[in-house]
Protein backbone atom coordinates (compact mmCIF):
# COMPACT_ATOMS: atom_id res chain seq x y z
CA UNK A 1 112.73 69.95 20.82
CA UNK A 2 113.90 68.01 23.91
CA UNK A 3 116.80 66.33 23.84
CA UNK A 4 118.73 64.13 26.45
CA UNK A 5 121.11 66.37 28.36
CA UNK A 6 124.54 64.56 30.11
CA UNK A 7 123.46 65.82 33.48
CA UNK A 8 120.50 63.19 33.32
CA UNK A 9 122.11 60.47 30.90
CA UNK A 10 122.95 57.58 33.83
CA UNK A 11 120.92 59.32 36.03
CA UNK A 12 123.90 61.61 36.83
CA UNK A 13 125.57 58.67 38.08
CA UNK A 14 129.91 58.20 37.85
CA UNK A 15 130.80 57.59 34.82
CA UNK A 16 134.66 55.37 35.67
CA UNK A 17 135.74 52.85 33.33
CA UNK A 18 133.36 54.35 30.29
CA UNK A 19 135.22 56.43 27.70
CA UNK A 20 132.59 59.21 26.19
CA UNK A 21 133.22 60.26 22.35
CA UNK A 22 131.98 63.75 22.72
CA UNK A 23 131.62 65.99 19.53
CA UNK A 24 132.94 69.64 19.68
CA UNK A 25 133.02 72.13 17.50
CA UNK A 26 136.82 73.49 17.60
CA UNK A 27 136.78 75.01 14.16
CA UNK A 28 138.58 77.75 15.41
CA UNK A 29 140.18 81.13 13.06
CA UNK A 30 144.34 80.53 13.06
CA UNK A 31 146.94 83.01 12.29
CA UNK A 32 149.33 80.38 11.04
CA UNK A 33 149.22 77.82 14.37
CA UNK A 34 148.20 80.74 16.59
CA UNK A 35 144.63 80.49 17.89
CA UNK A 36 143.35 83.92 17.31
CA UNK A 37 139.54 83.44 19.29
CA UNK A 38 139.02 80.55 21.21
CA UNK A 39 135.39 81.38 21.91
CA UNK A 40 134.42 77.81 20.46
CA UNK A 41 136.91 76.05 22.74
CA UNK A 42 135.60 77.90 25.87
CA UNK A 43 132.31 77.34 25.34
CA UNK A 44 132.69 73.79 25.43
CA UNK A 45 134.33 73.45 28.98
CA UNK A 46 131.47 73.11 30.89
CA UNK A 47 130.39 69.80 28.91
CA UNK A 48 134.09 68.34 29.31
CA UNK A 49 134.31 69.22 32.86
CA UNK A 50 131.34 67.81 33.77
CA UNK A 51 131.94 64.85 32.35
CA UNK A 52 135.80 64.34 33.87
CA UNK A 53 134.07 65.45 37.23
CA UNK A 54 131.86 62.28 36.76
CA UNK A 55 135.15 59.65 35.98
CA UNK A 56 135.11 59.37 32.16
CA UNK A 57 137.42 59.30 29.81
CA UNK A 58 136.93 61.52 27.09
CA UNK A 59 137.80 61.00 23.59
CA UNK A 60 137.04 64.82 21.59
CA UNK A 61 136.18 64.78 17.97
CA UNK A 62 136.14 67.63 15.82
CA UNK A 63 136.54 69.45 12.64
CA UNK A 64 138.83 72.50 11.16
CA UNK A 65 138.42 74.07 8.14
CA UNK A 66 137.68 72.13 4.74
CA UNK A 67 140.07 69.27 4.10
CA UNK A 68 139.45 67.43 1.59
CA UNK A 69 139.06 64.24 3.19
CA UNK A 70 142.00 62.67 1.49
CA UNK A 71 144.11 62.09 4.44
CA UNK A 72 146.28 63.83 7.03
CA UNK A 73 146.77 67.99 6.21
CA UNK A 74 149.37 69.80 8.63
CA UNK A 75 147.53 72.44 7.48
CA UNK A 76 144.50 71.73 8.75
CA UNK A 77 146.05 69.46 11.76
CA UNK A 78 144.18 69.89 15.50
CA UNK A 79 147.23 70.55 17.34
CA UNK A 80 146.82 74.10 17.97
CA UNK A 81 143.62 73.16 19.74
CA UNK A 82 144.83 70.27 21.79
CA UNK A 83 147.46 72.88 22.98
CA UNK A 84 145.26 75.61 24.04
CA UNK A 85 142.42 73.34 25.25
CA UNK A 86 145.63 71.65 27.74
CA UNK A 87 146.01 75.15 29.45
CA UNK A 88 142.56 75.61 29.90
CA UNK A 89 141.78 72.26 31.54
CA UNK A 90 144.71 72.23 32.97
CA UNK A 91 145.19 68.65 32.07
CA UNK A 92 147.38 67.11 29.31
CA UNK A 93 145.33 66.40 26.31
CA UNK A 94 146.90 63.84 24.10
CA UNK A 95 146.64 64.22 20.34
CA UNK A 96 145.94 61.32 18.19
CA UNK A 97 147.52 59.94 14.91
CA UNK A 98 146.93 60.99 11.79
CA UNK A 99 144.37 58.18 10.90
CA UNK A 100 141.20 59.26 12.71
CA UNK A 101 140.58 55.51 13.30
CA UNK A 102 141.83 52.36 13.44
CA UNK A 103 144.25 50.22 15.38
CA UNK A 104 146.82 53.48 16.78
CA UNK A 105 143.79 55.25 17.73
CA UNK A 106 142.06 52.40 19.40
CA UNK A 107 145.67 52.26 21.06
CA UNK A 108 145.64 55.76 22.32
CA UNK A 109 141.69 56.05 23.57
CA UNK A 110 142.46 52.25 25.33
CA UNK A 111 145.25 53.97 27.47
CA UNK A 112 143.57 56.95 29.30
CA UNK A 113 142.82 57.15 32.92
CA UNK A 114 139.87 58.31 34.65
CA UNK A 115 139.46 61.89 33.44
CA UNK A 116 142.33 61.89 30.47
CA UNK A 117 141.51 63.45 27.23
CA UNK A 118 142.34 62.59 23.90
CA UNK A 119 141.66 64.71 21.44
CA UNK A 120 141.20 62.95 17.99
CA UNK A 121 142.65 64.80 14.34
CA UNK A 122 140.57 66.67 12.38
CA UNK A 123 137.62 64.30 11.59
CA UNK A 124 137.23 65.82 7.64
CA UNK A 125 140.51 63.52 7.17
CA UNK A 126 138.42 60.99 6.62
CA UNK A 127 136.31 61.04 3.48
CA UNK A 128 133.57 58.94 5.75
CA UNK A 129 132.53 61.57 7.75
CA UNK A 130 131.12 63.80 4.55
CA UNK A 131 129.57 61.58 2.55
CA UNK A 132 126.13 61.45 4.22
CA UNK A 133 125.49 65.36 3.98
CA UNK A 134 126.62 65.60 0.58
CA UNK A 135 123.99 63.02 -0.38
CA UNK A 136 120.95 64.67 2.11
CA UNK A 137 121.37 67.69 0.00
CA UNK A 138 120.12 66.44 -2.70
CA UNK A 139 116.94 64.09 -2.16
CA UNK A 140 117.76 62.67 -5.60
CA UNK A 141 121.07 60.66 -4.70
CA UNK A 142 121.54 57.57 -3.41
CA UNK A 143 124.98 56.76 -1.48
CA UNK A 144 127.36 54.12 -4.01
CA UNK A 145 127.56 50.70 -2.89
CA UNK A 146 131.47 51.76 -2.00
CA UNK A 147 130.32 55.53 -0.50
CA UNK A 148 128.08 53.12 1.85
CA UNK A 149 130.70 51.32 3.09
CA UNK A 150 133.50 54.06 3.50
CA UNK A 151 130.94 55.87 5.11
CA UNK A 152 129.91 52.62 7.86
CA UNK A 153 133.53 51.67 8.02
CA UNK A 154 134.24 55.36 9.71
CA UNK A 155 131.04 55.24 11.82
CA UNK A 156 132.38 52.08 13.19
CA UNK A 157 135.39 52.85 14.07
CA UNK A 158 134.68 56.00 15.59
CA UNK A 159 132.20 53.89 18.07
CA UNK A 160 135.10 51.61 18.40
CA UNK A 161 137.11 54.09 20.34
CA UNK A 162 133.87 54.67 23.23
CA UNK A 163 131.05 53.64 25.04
CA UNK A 164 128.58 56.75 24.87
CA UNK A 165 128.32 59.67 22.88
CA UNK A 166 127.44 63.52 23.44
CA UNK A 167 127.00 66.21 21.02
CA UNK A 168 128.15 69.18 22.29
CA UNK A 169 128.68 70.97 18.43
CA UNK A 170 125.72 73.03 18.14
CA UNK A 171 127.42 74.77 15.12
CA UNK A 172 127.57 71.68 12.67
CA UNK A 173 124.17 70.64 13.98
CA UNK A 174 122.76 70.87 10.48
CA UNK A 175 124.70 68.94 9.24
CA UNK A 176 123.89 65.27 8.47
CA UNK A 177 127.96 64.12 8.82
CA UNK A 178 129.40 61.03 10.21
CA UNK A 179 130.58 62.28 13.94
CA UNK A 180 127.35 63.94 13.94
CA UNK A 181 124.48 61.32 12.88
CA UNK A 182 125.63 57.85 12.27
CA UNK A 183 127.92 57.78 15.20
CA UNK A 184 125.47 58.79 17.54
CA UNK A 185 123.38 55.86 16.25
CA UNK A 186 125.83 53.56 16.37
CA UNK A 187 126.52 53.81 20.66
CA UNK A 188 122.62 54.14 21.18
CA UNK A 189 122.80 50.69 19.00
CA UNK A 190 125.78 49.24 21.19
CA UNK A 191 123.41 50.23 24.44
CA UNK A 192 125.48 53.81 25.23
CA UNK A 193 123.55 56.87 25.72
CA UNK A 194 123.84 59.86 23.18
CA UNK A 195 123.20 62.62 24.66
CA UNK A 196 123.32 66.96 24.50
CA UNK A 197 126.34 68.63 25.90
CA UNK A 198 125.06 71.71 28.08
CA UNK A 199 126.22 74.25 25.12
CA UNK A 200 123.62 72.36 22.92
CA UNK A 201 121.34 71.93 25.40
CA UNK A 202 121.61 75.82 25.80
CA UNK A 203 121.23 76.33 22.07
CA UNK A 204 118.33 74.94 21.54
CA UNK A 205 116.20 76.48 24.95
CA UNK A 206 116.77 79.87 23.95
CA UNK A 207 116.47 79.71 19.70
CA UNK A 208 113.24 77.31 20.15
CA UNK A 209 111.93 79.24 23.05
CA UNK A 210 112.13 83.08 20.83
CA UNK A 211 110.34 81.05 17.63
CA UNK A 212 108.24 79.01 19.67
CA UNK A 213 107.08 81.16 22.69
CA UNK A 214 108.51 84.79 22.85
CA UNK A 215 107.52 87.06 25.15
CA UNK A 216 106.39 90.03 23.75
CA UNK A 217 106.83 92.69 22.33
CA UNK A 218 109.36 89.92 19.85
CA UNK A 219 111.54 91.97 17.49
CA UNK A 220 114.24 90.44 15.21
CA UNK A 221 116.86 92.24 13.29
CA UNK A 222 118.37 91.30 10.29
CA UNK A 223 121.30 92.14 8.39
CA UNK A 224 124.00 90.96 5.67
CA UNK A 225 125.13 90.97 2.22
CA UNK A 226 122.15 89.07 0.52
CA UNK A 227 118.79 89.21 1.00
CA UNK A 228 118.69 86.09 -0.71
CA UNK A 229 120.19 84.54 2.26
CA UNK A 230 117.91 84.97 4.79
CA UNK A 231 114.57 84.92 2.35
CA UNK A 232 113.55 81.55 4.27
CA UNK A 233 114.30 83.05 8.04
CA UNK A 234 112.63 86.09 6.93
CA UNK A 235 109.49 83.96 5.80
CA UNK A 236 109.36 82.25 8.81
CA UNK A 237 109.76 84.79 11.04
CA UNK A 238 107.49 87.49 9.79
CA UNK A 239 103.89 85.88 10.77
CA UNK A 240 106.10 85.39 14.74
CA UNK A 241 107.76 88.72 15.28
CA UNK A 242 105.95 92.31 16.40
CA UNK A 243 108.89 94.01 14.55
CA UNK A 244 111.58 93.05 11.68
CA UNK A 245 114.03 95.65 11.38
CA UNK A 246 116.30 95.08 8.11
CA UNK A 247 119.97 96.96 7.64
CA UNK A 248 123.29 96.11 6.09
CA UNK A 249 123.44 95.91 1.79
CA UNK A 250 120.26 93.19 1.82
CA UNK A 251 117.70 96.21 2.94
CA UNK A 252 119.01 97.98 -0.25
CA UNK A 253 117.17 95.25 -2.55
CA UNK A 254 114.01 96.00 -0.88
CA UNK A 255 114.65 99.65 -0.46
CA UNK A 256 114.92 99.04 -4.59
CA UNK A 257 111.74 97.28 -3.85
CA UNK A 258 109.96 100.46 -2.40
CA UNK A 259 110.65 102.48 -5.42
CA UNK A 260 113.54 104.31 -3.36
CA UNK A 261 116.48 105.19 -5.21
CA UNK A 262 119.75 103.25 -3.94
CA UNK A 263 122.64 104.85 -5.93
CA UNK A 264 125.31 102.73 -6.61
CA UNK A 265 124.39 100.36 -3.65
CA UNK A 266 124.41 96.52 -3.94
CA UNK A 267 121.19 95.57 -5.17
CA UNK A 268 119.53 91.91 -5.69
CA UNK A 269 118.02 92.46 -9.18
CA UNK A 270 116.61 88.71 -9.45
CA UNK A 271 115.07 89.61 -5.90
CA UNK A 272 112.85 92.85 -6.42
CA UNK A 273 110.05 91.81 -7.10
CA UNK A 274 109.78 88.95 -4.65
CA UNK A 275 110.85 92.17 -2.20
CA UNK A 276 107.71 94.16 -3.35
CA UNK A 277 105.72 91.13 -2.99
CA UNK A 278 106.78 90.62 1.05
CA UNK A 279 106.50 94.16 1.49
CA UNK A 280 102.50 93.90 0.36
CA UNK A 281 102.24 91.74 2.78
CA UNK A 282 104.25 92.32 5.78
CA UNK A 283 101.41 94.35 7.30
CA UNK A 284 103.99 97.17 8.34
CA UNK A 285 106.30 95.18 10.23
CA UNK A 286 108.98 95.67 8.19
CA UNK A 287 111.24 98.82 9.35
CA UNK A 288 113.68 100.03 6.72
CA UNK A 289 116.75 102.47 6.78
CA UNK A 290 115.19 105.84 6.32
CA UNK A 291 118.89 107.47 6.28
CA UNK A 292 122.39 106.50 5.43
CA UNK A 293 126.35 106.77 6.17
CA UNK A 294 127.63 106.35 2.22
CA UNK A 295 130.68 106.87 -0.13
CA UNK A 296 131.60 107.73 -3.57
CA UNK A 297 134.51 105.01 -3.38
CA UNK A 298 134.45 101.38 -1.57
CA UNK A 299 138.10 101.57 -1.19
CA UNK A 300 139.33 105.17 -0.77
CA UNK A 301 135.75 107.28 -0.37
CA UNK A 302 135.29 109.23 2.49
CA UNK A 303 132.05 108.67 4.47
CA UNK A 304 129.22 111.17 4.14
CA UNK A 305 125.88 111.32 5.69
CA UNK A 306 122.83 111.16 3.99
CA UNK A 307 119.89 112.20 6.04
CA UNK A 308 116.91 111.22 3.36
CA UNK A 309 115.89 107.48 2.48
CA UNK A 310 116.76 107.73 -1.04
CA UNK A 311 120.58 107.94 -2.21
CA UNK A 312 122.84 109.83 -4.91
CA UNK A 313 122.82 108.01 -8.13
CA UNK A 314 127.27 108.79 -6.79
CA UNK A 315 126.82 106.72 -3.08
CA UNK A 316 127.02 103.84 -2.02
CA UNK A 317 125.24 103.23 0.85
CA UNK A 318 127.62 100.95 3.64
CA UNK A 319 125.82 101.93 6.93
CA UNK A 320 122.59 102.85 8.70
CA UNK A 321 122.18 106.74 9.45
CA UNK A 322 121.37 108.20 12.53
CA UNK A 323 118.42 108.50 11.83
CA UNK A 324 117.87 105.42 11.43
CA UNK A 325 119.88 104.11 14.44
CA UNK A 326 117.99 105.82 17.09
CA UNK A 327 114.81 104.72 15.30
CA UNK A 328 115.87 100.72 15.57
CA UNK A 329 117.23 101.52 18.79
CA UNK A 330 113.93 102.28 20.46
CA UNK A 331 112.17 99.59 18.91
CA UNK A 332 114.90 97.08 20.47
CA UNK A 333 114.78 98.94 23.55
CA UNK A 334 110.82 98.29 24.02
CA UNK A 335 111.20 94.50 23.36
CA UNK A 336 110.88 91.83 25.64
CA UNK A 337 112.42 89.21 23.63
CA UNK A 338 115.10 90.04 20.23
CA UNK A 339 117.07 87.83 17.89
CA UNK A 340 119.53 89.47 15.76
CA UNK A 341 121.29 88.10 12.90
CA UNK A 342 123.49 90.02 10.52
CA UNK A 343 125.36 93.47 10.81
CA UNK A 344 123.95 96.59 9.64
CA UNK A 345 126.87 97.72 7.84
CA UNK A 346 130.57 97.16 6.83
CA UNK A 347 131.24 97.08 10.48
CA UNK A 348 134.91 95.57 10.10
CA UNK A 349 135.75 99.31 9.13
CA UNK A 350 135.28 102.06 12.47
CA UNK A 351 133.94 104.69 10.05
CA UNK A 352 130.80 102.39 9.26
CA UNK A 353 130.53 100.26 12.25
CA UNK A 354 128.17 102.94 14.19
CA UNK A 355 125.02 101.57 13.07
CA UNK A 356 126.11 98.11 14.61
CA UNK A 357 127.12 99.05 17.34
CA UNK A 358 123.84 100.77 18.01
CA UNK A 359 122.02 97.45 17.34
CA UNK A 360 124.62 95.91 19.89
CA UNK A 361 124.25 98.77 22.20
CA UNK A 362 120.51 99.19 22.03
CA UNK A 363 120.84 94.83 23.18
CA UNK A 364 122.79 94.97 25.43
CA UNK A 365 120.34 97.58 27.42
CA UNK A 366 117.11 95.73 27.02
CA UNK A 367 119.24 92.58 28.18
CA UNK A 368 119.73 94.92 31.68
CA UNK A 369 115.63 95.46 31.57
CA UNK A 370 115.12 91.82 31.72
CA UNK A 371 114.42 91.04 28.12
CA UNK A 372 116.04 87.96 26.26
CA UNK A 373 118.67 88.65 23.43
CA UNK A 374 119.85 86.26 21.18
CA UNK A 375 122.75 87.05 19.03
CA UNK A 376 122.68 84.65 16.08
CA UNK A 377 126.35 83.72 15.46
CA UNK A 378 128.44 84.85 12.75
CA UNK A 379 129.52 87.79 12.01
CA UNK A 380 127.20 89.48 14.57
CA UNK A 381 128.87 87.44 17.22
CA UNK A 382 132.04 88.77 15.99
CA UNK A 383 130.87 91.98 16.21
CA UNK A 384 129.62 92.22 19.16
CA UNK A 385 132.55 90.57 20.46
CA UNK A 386 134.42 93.45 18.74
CA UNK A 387 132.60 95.90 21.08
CA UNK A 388 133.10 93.66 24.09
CA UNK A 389 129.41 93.45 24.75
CA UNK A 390 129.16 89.67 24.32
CA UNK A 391 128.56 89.10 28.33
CA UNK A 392 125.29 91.63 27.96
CA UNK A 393 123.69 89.48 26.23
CA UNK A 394 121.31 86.42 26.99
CA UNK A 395 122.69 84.14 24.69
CA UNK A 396 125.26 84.35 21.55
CA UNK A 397 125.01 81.57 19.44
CA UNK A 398 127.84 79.00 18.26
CA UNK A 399 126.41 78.30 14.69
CA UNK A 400 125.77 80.81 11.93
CA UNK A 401 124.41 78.37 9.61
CA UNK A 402 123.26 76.14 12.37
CA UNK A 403 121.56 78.75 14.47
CA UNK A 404 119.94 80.29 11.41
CA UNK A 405 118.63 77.10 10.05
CA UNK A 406 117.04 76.24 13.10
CA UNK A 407 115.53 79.65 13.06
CA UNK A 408 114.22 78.77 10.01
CA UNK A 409 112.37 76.02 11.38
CA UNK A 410 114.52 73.59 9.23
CA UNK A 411 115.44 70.14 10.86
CA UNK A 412 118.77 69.44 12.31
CA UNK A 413 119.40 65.76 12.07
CA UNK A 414 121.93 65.07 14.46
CA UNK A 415 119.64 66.86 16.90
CA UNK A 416 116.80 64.26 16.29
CA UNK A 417 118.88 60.96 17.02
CA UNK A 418 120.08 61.84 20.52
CA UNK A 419 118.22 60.39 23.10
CA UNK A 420 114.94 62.12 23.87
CA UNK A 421 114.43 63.62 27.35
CA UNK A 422 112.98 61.41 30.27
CA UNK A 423 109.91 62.84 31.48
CA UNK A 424 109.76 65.27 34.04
């Protein structure tokens, strides 16, 4: 996919007297109103200063948390962000009013300079900005005459408040919403550009270049709670990758698959035969945990190793062994190109974080040999944060959901209605 990226929308010309709506992703993790990771707001600097370097005005939109689109929340309110995105521009960033449009936040876009930000309130105030992706989710329903019009009464006011639009919100990219889609097509329609922020733009090179041309050896690592979640990355990756390694409580269900007794670890019932089914048929590129770091007790067990594939009907099996670990390790450390999505244990807790760090680890030195890691969001991103690896790698991804859809080969809307790139 090539998108439209703001170093080439205007042909990189100044951008004074145009105000840019840009779309962020500032769903950041609070404590309260303390910021506790502002990864999200970081990585969207680059966009924001390269568009106040250029003479816009810039007029932020974003989301936190799930309001329910009723109206103002304090709970849910942006100013936390706009605080901690002022020190890090060093610039005063104005917050808006509690409506997300109309006239006092026509008022406050109107009155920026060159440069000035304003950052708009949490966009999921409005019940407008929902509707759309409620309805794409199910191909059956058709938008109300009065969903229709709440939904093109927000679009148009958001376009109201600018001249041009750039998505810079990788991590709601699947996501058909207002700010997302219909806004985008609303400034192309008023003769504005829409175009990629350089975190998107970034997004998308590496995640289509590792499904669409990987150099090789291509290994991808998967882990989580559910197989069930990642069935459709799983079935779209197989037929790509040299190597699928599969940890965390999901390679229990086809460890159950295998015939392999799991103990008293979380298994997929509804899933084991589909599991035996993939396993006929993966051709031997599927690499399982052959050992095990388990406990009698969730809560107040002490961690034992098991060194054999199969488990105590008494365990429960919450890591990879190190068996195991060196195993995965190796095959990681031979790739040339590996995407990894999903821990490979309860890594939250030191006793059973080993086997993710490993996979982190193991990364992080293949990244040194020149080969490209990806590090699909979530909660690997927060682990290998965790381990302060996060700068060995080639890329860490923004958007769980996002990054794994698009892994998945699904489309991403909002994606497909920015401006295509001009022709080199």
């Amino acid at each position: 996919m090539s998108v439209l990226s703001i170093a080439d929308a205007r042909s990189g010309a100044r951008l004074d007297g145009r105000t840019v709506l840009v779309r962020v992703d500032f769903n950041v993790p609070l404590d309260g109103q303390e910021i506790t990771s502002d990864r999200r707001i970081v990585q969207a600097l680059p966009t924001l200063r390269h568009l106040r370097g250029r003479g816009a005005r810039l007029v932020l939109m974003s989301h936190l948390g799930r309001p329910a689109g009723k109206g103002y929340e304090a709970e849910f309110s942006l100013a936390p962000v706009a605080t901690r995105l002022s020190h890090l521009l060093e610039t005063k960033v104005t917050l808006g009013p509690k409506e997300v449009t109309g006239d006092a936040a026509v008022a406050a876009a109107r009155t920026l300079d060159a440069g000035g930000v304003l950052l708009l309130e949490n966009v999921r105030f409005a019940a407008g900005e929902t509707i759309a992706d409620k309805a794409s989710k199910n191909p059956d329903k058709v938008l109300t005459p009065e969903q229709q019009s709440t939904l093109s009464a927000f679009v148009a006011g958001l376009a109201e408040l600018g001249d041009d639009y750039v998505n810079d919100a990788f991590g709601t990219c699947h996501r058909k919403h207002a700010s997302m889609y219909g806004l985008a097509e609303a400034i192309r329609a008023k003769g504005g550009f829409a175009a990629a922020g350089f975190l998107v733009e970034k997004e998308v090179r590496f995640l289509h270049g590792a499904v669409a041309t990987p150099e090789r050896p291509f290994v991808a690592v998967l882990g989580g709670a559910k197989v069930s979640d990642k069935l459709k990355l799983i079935a779209s990756l197989l037929p790509k990758v040299d190597h699928l390694l599969i940890g965390g409580a999901m390679a229990y269900t086809l460890l159950a698959a295998k015939g392999v007794r799991i103990g008293k670890s979380r298994v997929e019932a509804d899933q084991v035969d589909a599991m035996k089914a993939l396993l006929a048929t993966a051709g031997g590129k599927i690499l399982l945990p052959s050992d095990h770091v388990a406990t009698d007790d969730f809560e107040n067990g002490l961690p034992v190793s098991v060194a054999t594939e199969s488990l105590p009907d008494s365990l429960l099996g919450l890591d990879i062994g190190p068996e195991t670990r060196a195993r995965f390790a190796e095959v990681v450390g031979s790739a040339k190109t590996v995407v990894w999505n999903g821990p490979m244990g309860v890594f939250e807790r030191p006793v059973y974080a080993a086997g993710t760090r490993a996979i982190a680890e193991a990364m992080a030195a293949a990244t040194t040999r020149g080969a490209t890691t990806i590090v699909g969001g979530g909660d690997s991103a927060t682990a290998v944060e965790a381990f302060e690896l996060d700068s060995a790698m080639s890329h860490i991804s923004t958007g769980g959901g996002a990054s794994l859809e698009y892994l998945e080969g699904r489309r991403m809307p909002p994606l497909e209605v920015l401006d295509p790139a001009a022709p080199r």
